[in-house]
Structures are given as structure tokens and as C-alpha cells.
Protein backbone atom coordinates (compact mmCIF):
# COMPACT_ATOMS: atom_id res chain seq x y z
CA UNK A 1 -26.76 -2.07 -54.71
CA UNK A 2 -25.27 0.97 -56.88
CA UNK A 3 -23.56 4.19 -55.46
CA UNK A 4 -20.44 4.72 -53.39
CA UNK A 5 -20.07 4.24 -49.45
CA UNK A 6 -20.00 7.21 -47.39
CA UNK A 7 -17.75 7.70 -44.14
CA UNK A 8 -19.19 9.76 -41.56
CA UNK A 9 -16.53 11.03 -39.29
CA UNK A 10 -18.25 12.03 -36.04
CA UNK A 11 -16.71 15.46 -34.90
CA UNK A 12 -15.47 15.28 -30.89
CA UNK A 13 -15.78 17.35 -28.84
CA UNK A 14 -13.37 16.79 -26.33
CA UNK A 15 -10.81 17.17 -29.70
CA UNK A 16 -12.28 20.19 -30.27
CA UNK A 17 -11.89 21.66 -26.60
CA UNK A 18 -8.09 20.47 -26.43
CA UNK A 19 -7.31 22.15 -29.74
CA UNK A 20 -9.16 25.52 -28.77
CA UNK A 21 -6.61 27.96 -26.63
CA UNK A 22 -6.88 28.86 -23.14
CA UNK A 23 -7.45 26.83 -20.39
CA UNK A 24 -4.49 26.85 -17.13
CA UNK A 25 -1.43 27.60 -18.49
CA UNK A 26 0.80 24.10 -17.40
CA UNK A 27 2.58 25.16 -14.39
CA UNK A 28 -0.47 26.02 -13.08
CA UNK A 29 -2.10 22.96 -13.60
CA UNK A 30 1.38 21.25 -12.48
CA UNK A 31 1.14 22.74 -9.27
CA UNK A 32 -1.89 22.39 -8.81
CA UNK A 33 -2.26 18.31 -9.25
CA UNK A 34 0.71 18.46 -6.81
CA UNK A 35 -0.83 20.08 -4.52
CA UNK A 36 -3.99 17.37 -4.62
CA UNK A 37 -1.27 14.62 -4.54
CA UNK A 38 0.30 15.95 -1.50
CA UNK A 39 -3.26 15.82 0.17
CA UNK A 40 -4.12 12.21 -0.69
CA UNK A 41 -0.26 11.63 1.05
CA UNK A 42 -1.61 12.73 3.68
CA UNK A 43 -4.94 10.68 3.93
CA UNK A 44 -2.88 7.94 3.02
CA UNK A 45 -0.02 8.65 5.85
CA UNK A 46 -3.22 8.76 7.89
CA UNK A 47 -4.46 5.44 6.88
CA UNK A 48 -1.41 3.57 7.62
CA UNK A 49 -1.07 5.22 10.98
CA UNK A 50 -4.52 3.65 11.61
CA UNK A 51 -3.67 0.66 10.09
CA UNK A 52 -1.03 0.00 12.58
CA UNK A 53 -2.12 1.25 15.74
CA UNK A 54 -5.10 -1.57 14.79
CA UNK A 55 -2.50 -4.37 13.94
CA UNK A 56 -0.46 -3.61 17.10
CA UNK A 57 -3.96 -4.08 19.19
CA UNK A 58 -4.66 -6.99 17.36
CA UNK A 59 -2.05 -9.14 18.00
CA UNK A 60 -1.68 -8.02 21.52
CA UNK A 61 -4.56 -9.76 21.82
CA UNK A 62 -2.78 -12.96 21.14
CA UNK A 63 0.42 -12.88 23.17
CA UNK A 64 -0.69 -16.31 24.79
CA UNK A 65 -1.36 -18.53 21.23
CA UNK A 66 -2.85 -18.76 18.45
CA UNK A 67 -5.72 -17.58 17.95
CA UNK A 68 -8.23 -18.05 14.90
CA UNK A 69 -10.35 -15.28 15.27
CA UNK A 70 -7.11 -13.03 15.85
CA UNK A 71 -5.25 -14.30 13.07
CA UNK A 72 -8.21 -13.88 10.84
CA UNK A 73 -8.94 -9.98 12.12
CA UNK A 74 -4.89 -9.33 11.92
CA UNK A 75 -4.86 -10.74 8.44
CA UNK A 76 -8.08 -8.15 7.04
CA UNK A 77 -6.15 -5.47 9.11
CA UNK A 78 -2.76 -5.50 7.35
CA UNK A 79 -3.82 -6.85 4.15
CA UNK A 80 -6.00 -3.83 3.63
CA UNK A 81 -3.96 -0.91 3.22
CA UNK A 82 -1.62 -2.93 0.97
CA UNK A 83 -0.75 -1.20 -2.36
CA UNK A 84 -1.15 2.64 0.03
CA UNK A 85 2.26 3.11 0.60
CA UNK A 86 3.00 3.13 -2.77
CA UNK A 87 0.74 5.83 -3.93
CA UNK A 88 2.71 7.83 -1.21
CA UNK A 89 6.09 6.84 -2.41
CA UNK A 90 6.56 4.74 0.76
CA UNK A 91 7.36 0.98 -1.35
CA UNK A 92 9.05 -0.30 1.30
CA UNK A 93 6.03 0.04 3.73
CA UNK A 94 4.23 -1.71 1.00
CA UNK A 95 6.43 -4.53 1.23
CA UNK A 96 6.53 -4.78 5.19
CA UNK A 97 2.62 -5.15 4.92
CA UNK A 98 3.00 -7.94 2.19
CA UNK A 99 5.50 -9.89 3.88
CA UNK A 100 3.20 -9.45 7.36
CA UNK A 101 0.33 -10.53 5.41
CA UNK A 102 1.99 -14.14 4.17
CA UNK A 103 3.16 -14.64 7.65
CA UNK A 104 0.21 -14.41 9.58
CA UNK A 105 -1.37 -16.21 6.35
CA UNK A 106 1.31 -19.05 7.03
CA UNK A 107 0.93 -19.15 10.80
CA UNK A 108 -2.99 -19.25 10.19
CA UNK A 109 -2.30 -22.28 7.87
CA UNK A 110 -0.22 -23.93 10.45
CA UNK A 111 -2.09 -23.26 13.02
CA UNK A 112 0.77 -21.57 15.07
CA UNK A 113 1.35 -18.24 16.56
CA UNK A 114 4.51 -16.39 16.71
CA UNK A 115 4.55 -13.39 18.98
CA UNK A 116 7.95 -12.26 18.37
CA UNK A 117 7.59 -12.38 14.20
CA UNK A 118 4.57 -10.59 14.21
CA UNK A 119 6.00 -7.84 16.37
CA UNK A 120 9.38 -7.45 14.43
CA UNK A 121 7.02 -6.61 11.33
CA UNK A 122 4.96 -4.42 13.39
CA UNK A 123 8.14 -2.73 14.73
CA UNK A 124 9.53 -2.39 10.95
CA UNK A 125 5.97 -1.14 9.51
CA UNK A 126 6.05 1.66 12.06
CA UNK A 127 9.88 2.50 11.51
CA UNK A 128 9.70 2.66 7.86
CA UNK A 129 6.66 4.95 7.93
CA UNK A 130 8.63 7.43 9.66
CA UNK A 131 11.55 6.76 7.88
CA UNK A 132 12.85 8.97 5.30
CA UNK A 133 11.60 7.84 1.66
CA UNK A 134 15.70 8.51 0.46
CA UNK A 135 17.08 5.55 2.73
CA UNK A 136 16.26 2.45 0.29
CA UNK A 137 19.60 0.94 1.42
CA UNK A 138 19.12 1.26 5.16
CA UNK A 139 14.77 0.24 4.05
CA UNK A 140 16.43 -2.76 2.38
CA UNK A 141 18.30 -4.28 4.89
CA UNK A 142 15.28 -4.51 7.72
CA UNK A 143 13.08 -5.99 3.96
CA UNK A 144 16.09 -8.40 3.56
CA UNK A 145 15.74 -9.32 7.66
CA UNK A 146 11.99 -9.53 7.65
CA UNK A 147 11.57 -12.23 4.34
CA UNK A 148 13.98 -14.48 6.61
CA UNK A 149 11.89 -13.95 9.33
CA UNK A 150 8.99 -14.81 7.21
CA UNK A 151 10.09 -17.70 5.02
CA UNK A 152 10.70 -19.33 8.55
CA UNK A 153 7.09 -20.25 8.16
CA UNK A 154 6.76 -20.50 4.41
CA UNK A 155 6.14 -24.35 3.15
């Protein structure tokens, strides 16, 4: 085979378009994805709300023991919205679902039911939803409280 090798560059077009001028100027489009992000807070806010007022009807349905079907329906319930929170900032709501989700995960493997557990996380979930975002040390403490609670059950 004689001659050279060509290379073919293929030209972009989304290259081109950022390199042309115009478009938003960046505030604009700053304020703008704000704006979107404060919406989707507020579908998520919405969600969680939902989320709980389910959980807390859920396991109200098994004051008097365990409960298979109960524990199974409470488990898809919390472990649902998990990894929400955090998209509104709300971490510490994330963590209240985690840690509810391994207990009622432990109580299902142990075939137990603890009424009092289950409501101290569903007490916590709803406090730290309306809880200001700035209070990590005061969000900490009731975290710190509820992995005790949960590693009760833990094996």
C-alpha cells in the first residue's frame, strides 16, 4: 500500500454553537436553573410529606406485632424516597429514612416488631423535615440517638 494516511476531523456542532456568541447571558441562565431547582424542592418536600403520612399509617397498622405483610409494605414505603432529601439539601432526612429502612429490615429478619423504634424514627423523619437545613448539630444529635436505637436490632 503506497500514499500517506489521512485524518478526518469531524467538525461538531455542538463546538461550534458554544463558540458562536449570544445565547442567555449567565446570570440569566443562573437564575433561571435556580428557579427550576427550587421547584423540584418542592415536588420533592411534597414527596416526603407523602412518604410519611404513608409510613405513619403503615405501622399503625401493626401496634399489636409483627406483622409480615406490614413490615414488607413499611419497608417499600420508606425505602423509596431514599436519596430525595438530598437533592433538597435535607441529608439528614436522608439518613433518618436509611436508618428506618435497616430497622424494619432487621425486625423483618428477626421476626419481631418494635412499636416504639419505629415511631421514634417516624417522629424524627417528620421533625427534621421541618427543621431548618442550618441546624446539623441539633440534626446530629437525634442521627446519633436513632443509630442506637437501631443497632439495638442489628446482628
Amino acid at each position: 500500500m503506497s500514499g500517506g494516511v489521512k485524518i478526518f476531523t469531524p467538525s461538531v456542532r455542538l463546538a461550534k454553537l458554544l463558540q458562536a456568541p449570544g445565547g442567555l447571558p449567565v446570570t440569566v441562565a443562573v437564575a433561571r436553573s435556580g428557579e427550576r431547582l427550587e421547584g423540584l424542592k418542592r415536588q420533592c418536600a411534597a414527596e416526603l410529606e407523602a412518604a410519611l403520612e404513608q409510613a405513619e399509617t403503615c405501622a399503625a397498622r401493626a401496634r399489636n406485632g409483627y406483622d409480615a405483610v406490614v413490615v414488607n409494605e413499611l419497608y417499600e414505603i420508606v425505602s423509596r424516597p431514599i436519596g430525595v432529601a438530598s437533592v433538597s439539601g435535607l441529608d439528614a432526612v436522608d439518613t433518618v429514612l436509611i436508618s428506618l429502612a435497616d430497622l424494619v429490615d432487621y425486625l423483618k429478619g428477626q421476626e419481631c416488631w418494635d412499636a416504639e423504634a419505629i415511631a421514634v424514627h417516624l417522629a424524627a423523619f417528620r421533625l427534621l423535615l421541618r427543621a431548618p437545613a442550618s441546624d446539623k448539630a441539633g440534626a446530629e444529635v437525634i442521627l446519633a440517638g436513632l443509630r442506637k436505637v437501631t443497632q439495638r436490632y442489628a446482628r
